[in-house]
N, C-alpha and C. Protein backbone atom coordinates (compact mmCIF):
# COMPACT_ATOMS: atom_id res chain seq x y z
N UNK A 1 -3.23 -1.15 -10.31
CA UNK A 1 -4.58 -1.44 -10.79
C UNK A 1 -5.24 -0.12 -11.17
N UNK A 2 -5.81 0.08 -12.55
CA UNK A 2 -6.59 1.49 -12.99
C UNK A 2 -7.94 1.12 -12.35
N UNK A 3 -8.45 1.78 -11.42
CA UNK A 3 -9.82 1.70 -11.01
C UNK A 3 -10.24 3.23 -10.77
N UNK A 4 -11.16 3.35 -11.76
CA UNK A 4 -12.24 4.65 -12.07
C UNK A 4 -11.11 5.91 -12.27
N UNK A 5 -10.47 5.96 -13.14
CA UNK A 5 -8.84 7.23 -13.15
C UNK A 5 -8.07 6.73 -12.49
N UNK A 6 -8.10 5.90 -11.21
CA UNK A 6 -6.93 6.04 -10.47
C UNK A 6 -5.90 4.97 -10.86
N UNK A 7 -4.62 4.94 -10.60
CA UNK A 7 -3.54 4.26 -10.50
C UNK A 7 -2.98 4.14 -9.02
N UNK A 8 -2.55 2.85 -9.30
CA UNK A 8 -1.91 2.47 -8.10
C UNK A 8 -0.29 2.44 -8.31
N UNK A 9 0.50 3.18 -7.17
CA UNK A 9 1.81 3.46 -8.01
C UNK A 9 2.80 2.72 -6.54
N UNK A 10 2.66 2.58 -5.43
CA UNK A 10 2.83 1.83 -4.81
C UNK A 10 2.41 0.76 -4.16
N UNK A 11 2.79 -0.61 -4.27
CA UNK A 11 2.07 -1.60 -3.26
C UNK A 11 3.27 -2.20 -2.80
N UNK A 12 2.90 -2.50 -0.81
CA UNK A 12 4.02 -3.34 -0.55
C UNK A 12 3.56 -3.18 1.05
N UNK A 13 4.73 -3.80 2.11
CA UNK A 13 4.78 -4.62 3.06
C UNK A 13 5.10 -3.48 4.04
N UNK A 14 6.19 -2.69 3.86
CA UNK A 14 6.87 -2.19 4.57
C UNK A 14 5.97 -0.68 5.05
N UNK A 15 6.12 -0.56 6.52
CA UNK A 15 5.60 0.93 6.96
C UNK A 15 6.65 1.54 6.66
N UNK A 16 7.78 1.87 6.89
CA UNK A 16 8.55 2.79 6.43
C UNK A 16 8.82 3.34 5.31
N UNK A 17 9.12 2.63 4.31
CA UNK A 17 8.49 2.57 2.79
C UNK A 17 7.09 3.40 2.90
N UNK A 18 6.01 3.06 3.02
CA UNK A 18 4.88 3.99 2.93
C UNK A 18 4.90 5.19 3.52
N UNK A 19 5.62 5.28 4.67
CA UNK A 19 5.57 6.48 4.89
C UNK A 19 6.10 7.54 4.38
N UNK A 20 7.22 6.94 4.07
CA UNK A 20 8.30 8.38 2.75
C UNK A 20 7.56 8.46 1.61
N UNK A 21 6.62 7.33 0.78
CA UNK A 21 6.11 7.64 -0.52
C UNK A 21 4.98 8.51 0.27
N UNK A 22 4.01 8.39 1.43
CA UNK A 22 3.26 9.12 1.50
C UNK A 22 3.94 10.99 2.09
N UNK A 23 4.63 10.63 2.83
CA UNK A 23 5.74 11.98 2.66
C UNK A 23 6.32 12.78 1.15
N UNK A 24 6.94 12.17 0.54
CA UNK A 24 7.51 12.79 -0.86
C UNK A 24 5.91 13.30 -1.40
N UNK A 25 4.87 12.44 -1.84
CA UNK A 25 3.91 13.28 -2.44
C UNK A 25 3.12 14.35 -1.73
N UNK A 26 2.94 14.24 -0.35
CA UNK A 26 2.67 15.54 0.37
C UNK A 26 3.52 16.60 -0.18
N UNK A 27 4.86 15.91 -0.04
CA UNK A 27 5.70 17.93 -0.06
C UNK A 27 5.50 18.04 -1.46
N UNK A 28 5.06 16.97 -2.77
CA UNK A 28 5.08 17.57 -3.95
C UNK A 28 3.91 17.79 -4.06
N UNK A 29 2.45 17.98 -3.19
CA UNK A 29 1.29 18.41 -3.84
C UNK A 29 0.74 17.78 -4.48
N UNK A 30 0.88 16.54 -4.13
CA UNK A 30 0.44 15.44 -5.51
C UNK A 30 -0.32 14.55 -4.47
N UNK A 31 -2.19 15.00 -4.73
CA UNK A 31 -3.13 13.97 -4.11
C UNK A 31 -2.95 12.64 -4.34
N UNK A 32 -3.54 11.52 -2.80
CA UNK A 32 -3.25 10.09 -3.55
C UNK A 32 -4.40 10.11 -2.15
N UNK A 33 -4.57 8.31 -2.45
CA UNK A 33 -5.28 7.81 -1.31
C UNK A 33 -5.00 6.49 -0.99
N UNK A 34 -5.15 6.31 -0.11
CA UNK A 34 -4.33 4.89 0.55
C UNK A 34 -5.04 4.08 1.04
N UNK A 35 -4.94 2.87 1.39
CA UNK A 35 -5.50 1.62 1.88
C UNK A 35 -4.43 0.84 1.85
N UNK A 36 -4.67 0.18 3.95
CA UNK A 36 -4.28 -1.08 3.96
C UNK A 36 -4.62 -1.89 4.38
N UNK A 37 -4.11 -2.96 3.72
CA UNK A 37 -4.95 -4.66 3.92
C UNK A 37 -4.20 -5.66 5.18
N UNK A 38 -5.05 -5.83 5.28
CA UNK A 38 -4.58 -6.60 7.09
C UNK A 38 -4.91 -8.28 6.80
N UNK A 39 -3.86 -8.92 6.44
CA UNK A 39 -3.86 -10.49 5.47
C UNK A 39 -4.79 -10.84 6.50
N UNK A 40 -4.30 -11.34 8.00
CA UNK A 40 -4.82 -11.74 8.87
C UNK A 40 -6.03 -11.61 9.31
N UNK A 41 -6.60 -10.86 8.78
CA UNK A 41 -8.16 -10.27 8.97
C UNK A 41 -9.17 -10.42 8.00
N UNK A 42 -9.09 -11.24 6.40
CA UNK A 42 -9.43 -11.73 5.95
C UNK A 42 -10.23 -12.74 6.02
N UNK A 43 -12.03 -12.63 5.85
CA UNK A 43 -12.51 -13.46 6.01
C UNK A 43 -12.60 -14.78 5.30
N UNK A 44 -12.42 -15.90 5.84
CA UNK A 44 -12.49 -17.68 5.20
C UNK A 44 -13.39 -18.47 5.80
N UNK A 45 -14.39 -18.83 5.07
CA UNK A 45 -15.21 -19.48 5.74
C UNK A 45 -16.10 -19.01 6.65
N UNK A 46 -16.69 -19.65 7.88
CA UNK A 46 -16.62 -19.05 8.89
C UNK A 46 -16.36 -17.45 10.04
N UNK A 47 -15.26 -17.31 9.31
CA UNK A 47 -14.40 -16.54 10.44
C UNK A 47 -13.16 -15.95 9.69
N UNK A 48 -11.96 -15.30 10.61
CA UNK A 48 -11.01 -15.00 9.63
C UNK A 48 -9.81 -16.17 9.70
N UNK A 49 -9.11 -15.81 8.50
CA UNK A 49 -7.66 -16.42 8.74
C UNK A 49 -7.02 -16.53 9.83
N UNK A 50 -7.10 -16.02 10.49
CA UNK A 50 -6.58 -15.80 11.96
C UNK A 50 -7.02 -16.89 13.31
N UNK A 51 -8.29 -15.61 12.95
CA UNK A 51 -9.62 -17.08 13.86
C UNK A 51 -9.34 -18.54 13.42
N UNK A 52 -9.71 -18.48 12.56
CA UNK A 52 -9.69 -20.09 12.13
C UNK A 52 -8.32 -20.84 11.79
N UNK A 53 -6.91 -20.26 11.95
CA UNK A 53 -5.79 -20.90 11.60
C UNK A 53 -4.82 -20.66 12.97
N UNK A 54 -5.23 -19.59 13.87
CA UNK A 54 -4.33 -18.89 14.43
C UNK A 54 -3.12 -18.21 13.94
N UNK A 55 -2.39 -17.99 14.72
CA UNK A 55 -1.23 -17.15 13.58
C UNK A 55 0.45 -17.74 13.58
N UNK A 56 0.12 -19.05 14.63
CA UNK A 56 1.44 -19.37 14.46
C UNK A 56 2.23 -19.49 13.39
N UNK A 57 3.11 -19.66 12.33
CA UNK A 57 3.84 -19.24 11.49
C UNK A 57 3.51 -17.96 10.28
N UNK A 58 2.95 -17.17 10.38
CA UNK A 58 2.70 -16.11 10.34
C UNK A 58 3.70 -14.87 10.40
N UNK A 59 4.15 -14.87 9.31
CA UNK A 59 5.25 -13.48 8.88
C UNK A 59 4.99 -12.29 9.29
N UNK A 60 4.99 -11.43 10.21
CA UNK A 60 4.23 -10.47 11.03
C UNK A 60 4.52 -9.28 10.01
N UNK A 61 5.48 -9.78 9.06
CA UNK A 61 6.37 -8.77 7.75
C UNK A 61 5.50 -8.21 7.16
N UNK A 62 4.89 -9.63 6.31
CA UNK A 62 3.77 -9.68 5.45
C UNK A 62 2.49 -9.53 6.17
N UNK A 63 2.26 -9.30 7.36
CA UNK A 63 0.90 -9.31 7.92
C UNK A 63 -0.14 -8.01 6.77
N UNK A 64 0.66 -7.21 7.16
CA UNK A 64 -0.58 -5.61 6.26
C UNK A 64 0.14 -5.25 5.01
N UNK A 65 -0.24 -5.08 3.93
CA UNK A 65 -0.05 -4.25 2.89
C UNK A 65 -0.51 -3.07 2.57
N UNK A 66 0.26 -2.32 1.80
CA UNK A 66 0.00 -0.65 1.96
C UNK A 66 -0.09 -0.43 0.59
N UNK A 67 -1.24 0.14 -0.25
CA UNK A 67 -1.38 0.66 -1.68
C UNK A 67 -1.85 1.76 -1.28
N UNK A 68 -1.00 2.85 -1.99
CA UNK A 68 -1.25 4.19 -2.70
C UNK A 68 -1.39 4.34 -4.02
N UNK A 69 -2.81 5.20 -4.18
CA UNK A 69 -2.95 5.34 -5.82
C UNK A 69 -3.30 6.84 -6.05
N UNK A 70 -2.91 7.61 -6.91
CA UNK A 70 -2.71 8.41 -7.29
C UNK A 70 -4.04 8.76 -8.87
N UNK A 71 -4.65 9.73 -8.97
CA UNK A 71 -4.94 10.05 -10.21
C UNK A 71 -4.20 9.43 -11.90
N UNK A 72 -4.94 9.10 -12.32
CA UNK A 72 -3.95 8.62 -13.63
C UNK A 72 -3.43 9.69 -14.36
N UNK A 73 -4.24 11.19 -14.24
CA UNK A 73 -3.27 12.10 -14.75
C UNK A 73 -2.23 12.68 -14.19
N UNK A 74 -2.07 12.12 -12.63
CA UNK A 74 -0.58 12.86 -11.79
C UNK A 74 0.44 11.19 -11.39
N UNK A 75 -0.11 9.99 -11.91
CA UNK A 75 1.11 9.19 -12.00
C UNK A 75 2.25 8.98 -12.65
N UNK A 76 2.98 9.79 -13.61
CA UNK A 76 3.83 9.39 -14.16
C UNK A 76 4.88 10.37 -13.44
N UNK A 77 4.39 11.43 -12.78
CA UNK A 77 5.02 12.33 -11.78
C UNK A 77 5.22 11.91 -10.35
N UNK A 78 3.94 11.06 -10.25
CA UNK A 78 4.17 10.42 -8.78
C UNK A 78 5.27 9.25 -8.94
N UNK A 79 5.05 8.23 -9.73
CA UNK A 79 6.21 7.42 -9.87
C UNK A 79 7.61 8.19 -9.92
N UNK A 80 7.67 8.93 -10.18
CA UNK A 80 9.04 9.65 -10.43
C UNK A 80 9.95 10.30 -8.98
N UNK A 81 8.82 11.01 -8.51
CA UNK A 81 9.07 11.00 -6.88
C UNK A 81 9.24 10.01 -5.77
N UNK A 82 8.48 8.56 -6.46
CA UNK A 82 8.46 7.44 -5.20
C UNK A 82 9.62 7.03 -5.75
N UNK A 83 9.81 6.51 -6.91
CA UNK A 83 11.41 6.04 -7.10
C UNK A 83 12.39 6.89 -7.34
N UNK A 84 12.33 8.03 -6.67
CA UNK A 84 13.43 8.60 -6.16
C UNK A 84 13.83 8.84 -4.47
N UNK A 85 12.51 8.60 -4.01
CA UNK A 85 12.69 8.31 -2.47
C UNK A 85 13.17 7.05 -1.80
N UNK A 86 12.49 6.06 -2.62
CA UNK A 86 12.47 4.66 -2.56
C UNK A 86 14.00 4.10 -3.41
N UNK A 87 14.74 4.29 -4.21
CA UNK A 87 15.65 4.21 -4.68
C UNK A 87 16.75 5.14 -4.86
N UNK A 88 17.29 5.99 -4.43
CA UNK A 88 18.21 6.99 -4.36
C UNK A 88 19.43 7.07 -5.00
């Protein structure tokens, strides 16, 4: 998603995964900023998804998502580093 310059060059499920893309752009010097979303904590109605559904069948996988976005003038460099960490 382009919001105000930025690009988003990773989104996904996995902590380990985030942590090497947020690793690889540290050692390359390449600012980003991150946010993650906690499904389960989403307000509906009332209350959250959680509250109000409990969590029995609930993919604990998919519980949080992790987006890193990067400047739009240092993503085509950042992509280049995440899918080389992320794909080898």
């Amino acid at each position: 998603m382009l919001f105000f310059g930025r690009e988003d060059i990773y989104i996904g499920y996995s902590i380990n995964e985030f942590s090497k893309v947020r690793g690889i752009l540290e050692s390359k010097g390449i600012k980003y900023t991150y946010k993650v979303i906690n499904q389960s904590e989403q307000w509906l109605g009332q209350g959250t998804l959680r509250g109000n559904f409990g969590s029995i069948g609930m993919n604990k996988s998919y519980e949080k998502q992790y987006v890193i976005s990067v400047k739009k003038k240092d993503s085509e460099n950042a992509i280049f580093w995440v899918n080389s960490v992320l794909h080898p």
